[in-house]
N, C-alpha and C. Protein backbone atom coordinates (compact mmCIF):
# COMPACT_ATOMS: atom_id res chain seq x y z
N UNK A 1 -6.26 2.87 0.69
CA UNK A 1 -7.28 2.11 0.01
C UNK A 1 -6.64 0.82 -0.47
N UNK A 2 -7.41 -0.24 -0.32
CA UNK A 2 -6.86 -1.32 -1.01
C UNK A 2 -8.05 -2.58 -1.03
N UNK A 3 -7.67 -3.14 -2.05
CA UNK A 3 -8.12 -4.69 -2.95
C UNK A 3 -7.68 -5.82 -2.11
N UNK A 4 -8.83 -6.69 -1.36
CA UNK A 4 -8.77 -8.22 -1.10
C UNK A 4 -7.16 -7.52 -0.42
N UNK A 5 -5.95 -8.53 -0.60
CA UNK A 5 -4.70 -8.64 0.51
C UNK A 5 -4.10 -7.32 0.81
N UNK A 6 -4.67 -5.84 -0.47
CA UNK A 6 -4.40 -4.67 -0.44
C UNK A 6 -5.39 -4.00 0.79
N UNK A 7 -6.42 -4.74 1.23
CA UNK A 7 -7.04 -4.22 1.92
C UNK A 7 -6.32 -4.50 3.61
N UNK A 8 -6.03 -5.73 3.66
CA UNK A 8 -4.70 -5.68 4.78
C UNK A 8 -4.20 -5.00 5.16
N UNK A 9 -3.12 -4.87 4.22
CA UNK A 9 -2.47 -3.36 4.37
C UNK A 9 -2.66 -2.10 4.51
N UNK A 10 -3.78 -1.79 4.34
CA UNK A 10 -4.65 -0.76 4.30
C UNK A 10 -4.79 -0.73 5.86
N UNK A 11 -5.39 -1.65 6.54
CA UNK A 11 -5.84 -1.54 7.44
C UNK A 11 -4.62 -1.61 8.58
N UNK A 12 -3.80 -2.24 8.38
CA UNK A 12 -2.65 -1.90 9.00
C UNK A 12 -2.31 -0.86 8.83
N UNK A 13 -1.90 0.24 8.26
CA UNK A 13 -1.74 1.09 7.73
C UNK A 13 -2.34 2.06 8.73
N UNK A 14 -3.10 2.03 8.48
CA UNK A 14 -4.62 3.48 9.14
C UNK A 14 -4.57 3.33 10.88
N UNK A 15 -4.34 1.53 10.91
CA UNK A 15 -3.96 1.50 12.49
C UNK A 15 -2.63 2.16 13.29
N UNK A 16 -1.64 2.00 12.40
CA UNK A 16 -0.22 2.28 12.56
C UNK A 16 -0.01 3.61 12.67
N UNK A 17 -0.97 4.09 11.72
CA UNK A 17 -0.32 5.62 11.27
C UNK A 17 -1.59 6.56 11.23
N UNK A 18 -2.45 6.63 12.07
CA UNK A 18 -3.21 7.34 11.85
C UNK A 18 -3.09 9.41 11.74
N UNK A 19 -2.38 9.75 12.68
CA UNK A 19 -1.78 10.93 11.66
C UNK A 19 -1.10 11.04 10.75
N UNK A 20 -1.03 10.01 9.76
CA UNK A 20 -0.73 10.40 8.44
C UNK A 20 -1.87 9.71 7.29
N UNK A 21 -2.97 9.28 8.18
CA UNK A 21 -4.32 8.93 7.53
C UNK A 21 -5.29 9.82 7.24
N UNK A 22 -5.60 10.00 6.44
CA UNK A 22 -7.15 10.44 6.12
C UNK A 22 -8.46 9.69 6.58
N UNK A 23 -8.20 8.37 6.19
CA UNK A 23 -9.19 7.38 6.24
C UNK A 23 -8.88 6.12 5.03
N UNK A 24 -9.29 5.09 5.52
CA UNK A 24 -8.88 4.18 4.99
C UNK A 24 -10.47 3.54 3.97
N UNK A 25 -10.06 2.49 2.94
CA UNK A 25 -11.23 1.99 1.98
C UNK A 25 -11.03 1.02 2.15
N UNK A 26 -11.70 -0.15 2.34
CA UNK A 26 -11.03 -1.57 2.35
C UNK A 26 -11.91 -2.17 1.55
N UNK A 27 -11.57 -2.76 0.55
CA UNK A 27 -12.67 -3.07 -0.72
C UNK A 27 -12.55 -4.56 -0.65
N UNK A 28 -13.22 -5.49 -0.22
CA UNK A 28 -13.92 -6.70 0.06
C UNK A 28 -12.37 -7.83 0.43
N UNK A 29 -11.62 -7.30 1.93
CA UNK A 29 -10.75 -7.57 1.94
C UNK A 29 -10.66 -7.36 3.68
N UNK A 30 -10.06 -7.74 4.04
CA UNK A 30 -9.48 -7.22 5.96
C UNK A 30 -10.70 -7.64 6.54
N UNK A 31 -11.46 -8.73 6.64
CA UNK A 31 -12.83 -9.13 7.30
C UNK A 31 -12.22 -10.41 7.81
N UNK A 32 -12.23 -9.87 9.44
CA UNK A 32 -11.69 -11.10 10.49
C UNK A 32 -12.97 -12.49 10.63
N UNK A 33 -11.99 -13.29 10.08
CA UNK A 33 -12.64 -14.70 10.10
C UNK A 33 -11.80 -15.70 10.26
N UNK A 34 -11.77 -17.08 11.05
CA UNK A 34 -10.70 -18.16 11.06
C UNK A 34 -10.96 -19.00 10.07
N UNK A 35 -11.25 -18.63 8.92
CA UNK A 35 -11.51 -19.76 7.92
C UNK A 35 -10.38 -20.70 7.33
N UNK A 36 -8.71 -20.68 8.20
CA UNK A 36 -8.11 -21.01 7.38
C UNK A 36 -7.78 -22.16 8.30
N UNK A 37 -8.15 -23.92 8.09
CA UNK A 37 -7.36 -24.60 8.57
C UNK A 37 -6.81 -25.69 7.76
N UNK A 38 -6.41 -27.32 8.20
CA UNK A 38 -5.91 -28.04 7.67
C UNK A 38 -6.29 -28.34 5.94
N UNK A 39 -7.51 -28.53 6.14
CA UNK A 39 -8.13 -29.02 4.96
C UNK A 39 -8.14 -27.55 3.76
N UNK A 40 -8.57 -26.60 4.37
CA UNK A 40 -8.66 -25.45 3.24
C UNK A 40 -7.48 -25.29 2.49
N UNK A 41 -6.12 -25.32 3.58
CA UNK A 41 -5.18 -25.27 3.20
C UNK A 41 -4.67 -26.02 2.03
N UNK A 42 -4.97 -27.38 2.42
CA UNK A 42 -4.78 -28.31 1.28
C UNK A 42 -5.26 -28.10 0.27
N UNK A 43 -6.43 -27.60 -0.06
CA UNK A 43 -7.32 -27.05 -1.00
C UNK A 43 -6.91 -26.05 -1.79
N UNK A 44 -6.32 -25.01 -1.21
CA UNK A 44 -5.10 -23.64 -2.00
C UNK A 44 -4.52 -24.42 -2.53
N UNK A 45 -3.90 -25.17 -2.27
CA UNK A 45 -2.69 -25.97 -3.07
C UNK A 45 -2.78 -26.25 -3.75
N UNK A 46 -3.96 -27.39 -3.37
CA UNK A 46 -4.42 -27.83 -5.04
C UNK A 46 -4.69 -27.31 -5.99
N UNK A 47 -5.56 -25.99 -5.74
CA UNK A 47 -6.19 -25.25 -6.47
C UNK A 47 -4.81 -24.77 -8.30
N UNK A 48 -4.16 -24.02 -6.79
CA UNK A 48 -2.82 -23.56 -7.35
C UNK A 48 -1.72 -24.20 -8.13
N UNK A 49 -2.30 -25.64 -7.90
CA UNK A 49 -1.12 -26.75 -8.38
C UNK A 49 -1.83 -26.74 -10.48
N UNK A 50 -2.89 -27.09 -9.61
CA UNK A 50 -3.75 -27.41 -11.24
C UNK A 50 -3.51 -26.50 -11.88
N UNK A 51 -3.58 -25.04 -11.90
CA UNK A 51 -3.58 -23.63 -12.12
C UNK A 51 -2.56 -23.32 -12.97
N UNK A 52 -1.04 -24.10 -12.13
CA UNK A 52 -0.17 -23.60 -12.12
C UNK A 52 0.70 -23.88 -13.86
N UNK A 53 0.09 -24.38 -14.62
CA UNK A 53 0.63 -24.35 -15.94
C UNK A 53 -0.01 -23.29 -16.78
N UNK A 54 -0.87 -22.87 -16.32
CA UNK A 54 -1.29 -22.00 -17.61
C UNK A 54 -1.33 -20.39 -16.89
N UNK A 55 -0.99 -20.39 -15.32
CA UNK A 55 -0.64 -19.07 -15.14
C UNK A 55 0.56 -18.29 -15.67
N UNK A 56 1.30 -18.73 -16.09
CA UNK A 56 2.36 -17.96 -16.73
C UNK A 56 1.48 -17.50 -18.46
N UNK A 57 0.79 -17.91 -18.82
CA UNK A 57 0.24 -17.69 -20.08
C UNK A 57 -0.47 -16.41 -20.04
N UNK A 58 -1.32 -16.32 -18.52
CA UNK A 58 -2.46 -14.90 -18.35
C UNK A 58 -1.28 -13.90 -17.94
N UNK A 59 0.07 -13.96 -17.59
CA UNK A 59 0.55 -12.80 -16.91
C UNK A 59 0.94 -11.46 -17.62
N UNK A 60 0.65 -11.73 -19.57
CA UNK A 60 1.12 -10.65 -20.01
C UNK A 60 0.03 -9.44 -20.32
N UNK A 61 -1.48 -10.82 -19.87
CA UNK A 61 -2.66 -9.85 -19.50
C UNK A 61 -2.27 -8.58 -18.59
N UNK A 62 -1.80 -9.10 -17.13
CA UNK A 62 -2.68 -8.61 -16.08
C UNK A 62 -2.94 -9.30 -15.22
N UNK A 63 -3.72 -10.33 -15.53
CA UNK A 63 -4.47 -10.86 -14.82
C UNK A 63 -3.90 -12.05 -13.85
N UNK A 64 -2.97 -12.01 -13.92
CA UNK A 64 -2.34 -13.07 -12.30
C UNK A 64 -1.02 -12.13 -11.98
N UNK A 65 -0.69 -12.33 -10.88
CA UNK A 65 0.86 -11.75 -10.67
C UNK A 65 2.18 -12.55 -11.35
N UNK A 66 3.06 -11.81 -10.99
CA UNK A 66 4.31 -12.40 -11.37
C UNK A 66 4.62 -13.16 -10.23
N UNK A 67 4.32 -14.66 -9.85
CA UNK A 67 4.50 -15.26 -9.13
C UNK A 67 4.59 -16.91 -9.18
N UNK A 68 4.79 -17.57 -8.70
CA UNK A 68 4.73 -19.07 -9.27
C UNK A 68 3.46 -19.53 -8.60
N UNK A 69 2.97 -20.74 -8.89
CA UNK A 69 1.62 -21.09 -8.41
C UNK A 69 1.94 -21.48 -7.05
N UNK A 70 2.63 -22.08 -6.95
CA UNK A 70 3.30 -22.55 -5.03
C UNK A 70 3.11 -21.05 -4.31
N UNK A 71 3.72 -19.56 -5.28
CA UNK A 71 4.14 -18.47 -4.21
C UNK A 71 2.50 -18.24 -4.55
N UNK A 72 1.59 -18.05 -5.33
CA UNK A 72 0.81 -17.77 -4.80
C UNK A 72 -0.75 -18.55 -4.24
N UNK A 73 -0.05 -19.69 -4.11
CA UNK A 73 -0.59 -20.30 -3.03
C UNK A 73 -0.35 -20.29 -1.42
N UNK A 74 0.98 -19.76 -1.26
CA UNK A 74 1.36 -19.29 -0.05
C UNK A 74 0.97 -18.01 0.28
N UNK A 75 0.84 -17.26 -0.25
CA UNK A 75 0.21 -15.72 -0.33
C UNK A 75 -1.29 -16.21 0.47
N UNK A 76 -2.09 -16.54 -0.58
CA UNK A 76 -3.13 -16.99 0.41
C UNK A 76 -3.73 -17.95 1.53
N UNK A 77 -2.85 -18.95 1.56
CA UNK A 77 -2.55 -19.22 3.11
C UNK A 77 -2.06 -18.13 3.86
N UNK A 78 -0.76 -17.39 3.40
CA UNK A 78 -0.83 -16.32 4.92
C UNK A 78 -1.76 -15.48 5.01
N UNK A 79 -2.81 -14.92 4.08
CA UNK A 79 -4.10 -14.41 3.92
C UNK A 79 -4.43 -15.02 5.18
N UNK A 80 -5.00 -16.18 5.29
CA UNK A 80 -6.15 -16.93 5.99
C UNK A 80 -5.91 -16.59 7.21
N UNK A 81 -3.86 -17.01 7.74
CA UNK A 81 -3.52 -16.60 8.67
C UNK A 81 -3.72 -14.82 9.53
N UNK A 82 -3.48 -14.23 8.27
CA UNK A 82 -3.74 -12.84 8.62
C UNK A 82 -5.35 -12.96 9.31
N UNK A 83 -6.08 -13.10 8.09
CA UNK A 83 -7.76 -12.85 8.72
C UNK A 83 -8.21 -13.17 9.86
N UNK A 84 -7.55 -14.23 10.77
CA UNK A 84 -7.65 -14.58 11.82
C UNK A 84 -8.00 -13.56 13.06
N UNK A 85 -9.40 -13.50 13.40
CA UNK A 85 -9.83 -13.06 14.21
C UNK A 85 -8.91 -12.36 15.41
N UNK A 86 -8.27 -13.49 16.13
CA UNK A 86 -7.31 -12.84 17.00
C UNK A 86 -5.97 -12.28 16.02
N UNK A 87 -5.40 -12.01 15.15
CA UNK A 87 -4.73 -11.23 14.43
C UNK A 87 -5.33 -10.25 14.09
N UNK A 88 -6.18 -9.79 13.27
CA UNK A 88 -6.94 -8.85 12.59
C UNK A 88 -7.79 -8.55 13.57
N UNK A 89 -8.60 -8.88 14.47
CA UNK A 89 -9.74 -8.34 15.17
C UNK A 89 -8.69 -6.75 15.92
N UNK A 90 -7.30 -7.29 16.31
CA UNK A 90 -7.36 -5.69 17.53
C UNK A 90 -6.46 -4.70 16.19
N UNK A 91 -6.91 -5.38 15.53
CA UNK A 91 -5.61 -4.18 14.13
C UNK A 91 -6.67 -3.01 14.00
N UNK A 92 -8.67 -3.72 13.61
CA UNK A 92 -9.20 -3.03 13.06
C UNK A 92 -9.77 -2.58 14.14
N UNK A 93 -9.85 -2.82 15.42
CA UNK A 93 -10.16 -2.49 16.97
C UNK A 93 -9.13 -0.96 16.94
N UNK A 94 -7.99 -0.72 16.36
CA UNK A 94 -7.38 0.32 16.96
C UNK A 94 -7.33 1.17 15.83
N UNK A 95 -7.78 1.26 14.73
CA UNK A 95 -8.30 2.10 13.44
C UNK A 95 -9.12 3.40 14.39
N UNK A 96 -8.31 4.14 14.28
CA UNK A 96 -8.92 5.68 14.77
C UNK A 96 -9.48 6.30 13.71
N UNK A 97 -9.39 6.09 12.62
CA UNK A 97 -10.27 7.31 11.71
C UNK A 97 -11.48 6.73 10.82
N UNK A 98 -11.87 7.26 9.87
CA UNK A 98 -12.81 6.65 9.23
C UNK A 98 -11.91 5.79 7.94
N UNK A 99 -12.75 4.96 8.03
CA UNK A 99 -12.71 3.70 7.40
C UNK A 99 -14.09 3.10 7.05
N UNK A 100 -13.84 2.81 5.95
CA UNK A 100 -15.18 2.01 4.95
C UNK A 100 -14.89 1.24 4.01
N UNK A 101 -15.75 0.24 4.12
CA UNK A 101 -15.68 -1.05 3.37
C UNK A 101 -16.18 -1.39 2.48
N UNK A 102 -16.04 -1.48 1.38
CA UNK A 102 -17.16 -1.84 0.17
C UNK A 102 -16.86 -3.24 -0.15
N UNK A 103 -17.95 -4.28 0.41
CA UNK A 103 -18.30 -5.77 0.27
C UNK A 103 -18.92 -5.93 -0.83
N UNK A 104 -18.26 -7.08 -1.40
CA UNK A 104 -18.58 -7.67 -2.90
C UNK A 104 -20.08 -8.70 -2.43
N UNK A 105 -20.63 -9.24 -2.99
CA UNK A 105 -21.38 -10.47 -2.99
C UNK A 105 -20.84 -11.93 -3.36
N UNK A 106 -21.62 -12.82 -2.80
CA UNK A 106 -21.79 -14.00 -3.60
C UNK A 106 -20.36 -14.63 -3.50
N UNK A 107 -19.52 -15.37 -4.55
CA UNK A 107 -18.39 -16.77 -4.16
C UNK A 107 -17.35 -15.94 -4.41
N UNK A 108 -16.43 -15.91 -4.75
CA UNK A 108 -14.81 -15.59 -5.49
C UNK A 108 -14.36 -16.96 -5.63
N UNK A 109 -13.36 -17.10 -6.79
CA UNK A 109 -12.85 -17.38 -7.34
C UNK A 109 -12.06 -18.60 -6.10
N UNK A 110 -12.24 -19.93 -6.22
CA UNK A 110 -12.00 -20.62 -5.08
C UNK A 110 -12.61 -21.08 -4.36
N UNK A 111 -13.80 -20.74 -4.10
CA UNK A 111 -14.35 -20.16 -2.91
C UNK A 111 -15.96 -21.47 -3.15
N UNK A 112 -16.28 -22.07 -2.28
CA UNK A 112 -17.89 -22.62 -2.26
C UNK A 112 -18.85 -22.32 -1.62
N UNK A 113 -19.93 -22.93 -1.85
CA UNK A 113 -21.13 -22.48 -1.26
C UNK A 113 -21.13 -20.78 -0.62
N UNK A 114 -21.23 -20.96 0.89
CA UNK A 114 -21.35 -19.71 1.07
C UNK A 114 -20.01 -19.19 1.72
N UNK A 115 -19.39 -19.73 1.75
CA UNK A 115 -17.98 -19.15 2.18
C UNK A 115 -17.69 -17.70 2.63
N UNK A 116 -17.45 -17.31 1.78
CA UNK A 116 -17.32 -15.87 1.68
C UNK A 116 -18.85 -15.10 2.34
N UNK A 117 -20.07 -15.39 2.08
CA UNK A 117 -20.88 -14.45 3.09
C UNK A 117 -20.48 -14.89 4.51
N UNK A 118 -20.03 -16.05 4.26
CA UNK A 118 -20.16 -16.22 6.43
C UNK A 118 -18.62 -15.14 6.39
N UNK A 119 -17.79 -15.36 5.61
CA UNK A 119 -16.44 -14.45 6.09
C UNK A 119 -16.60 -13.02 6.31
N UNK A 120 -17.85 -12.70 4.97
CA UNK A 120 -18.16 -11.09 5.31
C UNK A 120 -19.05 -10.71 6.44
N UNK A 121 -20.06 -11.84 7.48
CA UNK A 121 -21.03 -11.67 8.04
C UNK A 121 -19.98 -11.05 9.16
N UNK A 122 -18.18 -11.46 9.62
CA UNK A 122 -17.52 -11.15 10.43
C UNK A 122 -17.29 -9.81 10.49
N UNK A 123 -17.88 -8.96 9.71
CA UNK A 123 -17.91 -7.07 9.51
C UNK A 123 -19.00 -6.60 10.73
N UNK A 124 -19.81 -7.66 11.04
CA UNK A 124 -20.98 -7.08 11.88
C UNK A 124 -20.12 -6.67 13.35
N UNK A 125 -19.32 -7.93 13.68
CA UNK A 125 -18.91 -7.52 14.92
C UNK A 125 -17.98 -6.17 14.81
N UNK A 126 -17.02 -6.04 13.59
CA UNK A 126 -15.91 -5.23 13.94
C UNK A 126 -17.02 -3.64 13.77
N UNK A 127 -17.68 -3.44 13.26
CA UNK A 127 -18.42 -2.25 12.93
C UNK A 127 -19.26 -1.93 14.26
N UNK A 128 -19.47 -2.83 14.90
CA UNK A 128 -20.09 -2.69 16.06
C UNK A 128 -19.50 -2.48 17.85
N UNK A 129 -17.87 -2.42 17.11
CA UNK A 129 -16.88 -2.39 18.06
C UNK A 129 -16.25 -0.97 18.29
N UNK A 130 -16.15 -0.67 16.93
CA UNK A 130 -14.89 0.63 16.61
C UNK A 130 -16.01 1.41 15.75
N UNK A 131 -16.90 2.23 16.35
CA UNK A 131 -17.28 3.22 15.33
C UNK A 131 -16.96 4.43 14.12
N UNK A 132 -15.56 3.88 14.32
CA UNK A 132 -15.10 4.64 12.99
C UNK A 132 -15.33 4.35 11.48
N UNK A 133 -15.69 2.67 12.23
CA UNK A 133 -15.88 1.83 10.62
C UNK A 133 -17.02 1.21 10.40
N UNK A 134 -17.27 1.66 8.83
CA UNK A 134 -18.51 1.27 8.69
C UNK A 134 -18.44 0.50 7.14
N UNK A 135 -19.50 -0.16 7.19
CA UNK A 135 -19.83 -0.71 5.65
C UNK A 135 -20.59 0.69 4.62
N UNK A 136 -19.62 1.19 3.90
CA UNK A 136 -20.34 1.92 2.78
C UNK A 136 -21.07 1.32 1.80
N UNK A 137 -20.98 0.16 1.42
CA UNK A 137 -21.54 -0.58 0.33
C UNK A 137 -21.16 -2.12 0.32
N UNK A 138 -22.59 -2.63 0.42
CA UNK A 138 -22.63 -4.11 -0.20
C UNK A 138 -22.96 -4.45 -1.76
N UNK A 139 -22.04 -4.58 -2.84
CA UNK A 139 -22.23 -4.73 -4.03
C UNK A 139 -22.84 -5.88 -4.94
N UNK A 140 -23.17 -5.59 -5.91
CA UNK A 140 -23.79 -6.98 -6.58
C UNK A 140 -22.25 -7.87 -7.26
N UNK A 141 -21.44 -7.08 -7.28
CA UNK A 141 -20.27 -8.04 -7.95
C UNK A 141 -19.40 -9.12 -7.00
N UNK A 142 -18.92 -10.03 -7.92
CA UNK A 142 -18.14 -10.99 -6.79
C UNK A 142 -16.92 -10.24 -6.42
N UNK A 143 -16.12 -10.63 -5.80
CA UNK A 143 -14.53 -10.48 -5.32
C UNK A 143 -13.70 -9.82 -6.64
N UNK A 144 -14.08 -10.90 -7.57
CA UNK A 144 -12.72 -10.52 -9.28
C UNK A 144 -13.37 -9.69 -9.71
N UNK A 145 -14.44 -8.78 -9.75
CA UNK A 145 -15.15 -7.98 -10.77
C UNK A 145 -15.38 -6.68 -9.75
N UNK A 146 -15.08 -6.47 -8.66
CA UNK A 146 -15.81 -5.68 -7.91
C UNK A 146 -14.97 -4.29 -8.22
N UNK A 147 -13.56 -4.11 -8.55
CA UNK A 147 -12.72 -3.06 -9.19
C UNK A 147 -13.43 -3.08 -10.45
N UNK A 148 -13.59 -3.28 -11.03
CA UNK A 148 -14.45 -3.21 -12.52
C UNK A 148 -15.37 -3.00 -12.85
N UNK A 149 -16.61 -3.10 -11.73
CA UNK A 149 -17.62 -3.06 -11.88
C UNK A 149 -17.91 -2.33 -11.14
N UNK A 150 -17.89 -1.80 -9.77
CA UNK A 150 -18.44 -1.03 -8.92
C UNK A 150 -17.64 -0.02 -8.45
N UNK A 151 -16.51 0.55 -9.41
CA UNK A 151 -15.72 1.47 -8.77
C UNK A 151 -16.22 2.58 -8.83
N UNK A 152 -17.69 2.72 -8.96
CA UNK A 152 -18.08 4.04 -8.18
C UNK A 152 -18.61 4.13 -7.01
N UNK A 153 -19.03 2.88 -6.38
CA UNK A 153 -19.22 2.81 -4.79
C UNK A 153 -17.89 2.43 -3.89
N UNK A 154 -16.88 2.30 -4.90
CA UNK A 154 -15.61 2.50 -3.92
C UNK A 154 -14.98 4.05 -3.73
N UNK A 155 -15.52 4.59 -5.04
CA UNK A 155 -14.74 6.21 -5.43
C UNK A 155 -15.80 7.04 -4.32
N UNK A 156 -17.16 6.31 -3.93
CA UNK A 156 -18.13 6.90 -3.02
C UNK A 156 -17.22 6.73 -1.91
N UNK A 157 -17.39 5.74 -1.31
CA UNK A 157 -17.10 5.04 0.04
C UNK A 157 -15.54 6.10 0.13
N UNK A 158 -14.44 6.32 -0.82
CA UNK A 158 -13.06 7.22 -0.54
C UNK A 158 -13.76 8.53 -0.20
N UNK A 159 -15.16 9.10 -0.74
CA UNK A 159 -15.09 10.38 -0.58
C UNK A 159 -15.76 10.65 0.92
N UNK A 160 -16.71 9.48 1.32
CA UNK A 160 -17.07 9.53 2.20
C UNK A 160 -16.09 9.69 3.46
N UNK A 161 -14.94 8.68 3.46
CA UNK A 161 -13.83 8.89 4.41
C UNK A 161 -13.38 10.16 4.33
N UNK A 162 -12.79 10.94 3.40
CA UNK A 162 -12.48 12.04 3.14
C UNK A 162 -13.30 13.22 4.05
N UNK A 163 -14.74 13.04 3.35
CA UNK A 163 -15.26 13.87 4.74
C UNK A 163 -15.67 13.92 5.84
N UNK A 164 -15.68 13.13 6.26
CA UNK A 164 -15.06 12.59 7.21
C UNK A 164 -13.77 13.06 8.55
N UNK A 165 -13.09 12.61 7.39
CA UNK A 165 -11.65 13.59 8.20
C UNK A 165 -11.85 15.16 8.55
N UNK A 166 -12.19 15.17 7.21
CA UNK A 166 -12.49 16.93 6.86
C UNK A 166 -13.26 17.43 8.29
N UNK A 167 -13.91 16.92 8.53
CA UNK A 167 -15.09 17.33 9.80
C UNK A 167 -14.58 16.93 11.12
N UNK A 168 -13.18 15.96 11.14
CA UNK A 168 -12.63 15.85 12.47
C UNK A 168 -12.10 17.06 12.84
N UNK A 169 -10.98 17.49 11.92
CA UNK A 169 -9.91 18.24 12.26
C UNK A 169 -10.76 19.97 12.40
């Protein structure tokens, strides 16, 4: 199971190793799209540049990593790179078990206009490729709230994989 870049891994994961999978959760995260080029890029940066004085202030929250604003502006550039259709499309193409996705709504944090629905609209093809995976839930929360707010259609969507398996073996 995993969160946005946790969902990556996740999905690598379940591809790599599927006898030692149950099933995988990918919570509004691992959705092949090329959204990342010159200009966006520049745009992380900035984002991260402006950011970057008062993130050391939120870190004893929680709420940012232990990272500098440059590292995690590079984090999500290689995001973009990851999501890349031809990267990610044959990862979630070779996902043998069940797998489910619980999609947030609406912008995240960064993010304009509709951004993010055209990135999630890229679930139609992979669900329609690899029938192992499906969308368990489209939520009313954005990207930052969707662990907080809807973790009972993610604790759904885990049990659903679960049986899932249960009924392969």
């Amino acid at each position: 199971m995993g969160w946005s870049y946790g969902a990556f891994v996740a999905a690598h994961w379940a591809g790599r190793n599927p006898d030692r999978t149950v099933g995988a959760v990918l919570v509004d995260g691992a959705q092949p799209y090329d959204w990342l080029d010159e200009a966006m890029e520049q745009r992380i940066r900035k984002l991260f540049r402006r950011m970057g004085w008062f993130l050391p202030l939120l870190r004893p929250t929680g709420l940012t990593p232990r990272m500098t604003a440059e590292q995690q502006a590079d984090s999500n550039i290689e995001l973009g790179k990851l999501a890349r259709e031809r990267e990610l499309g044959p990862v979630l193409d070779n996902i043998s078990v069940p797998a489910r996705y619980v999609v947030a709504s609406g912008a995240s944090f960064g993010s304009r206009g509709d951004e993010q629905e055209r990135i999630r609209a890229g679930l139609d093809a992979v669900t329609a490729r690899n029938p192992n995976i499906k969308v368990s839930a489209k939520v009313a929360s954005n990207h930052g709230a969707i662990l907080r707010k809807d973790f009972r259609a993610i604790a759904e969507a885990a049990r659903e994989a679960a049986a899932l398996d249960r009924s392969r073996r």
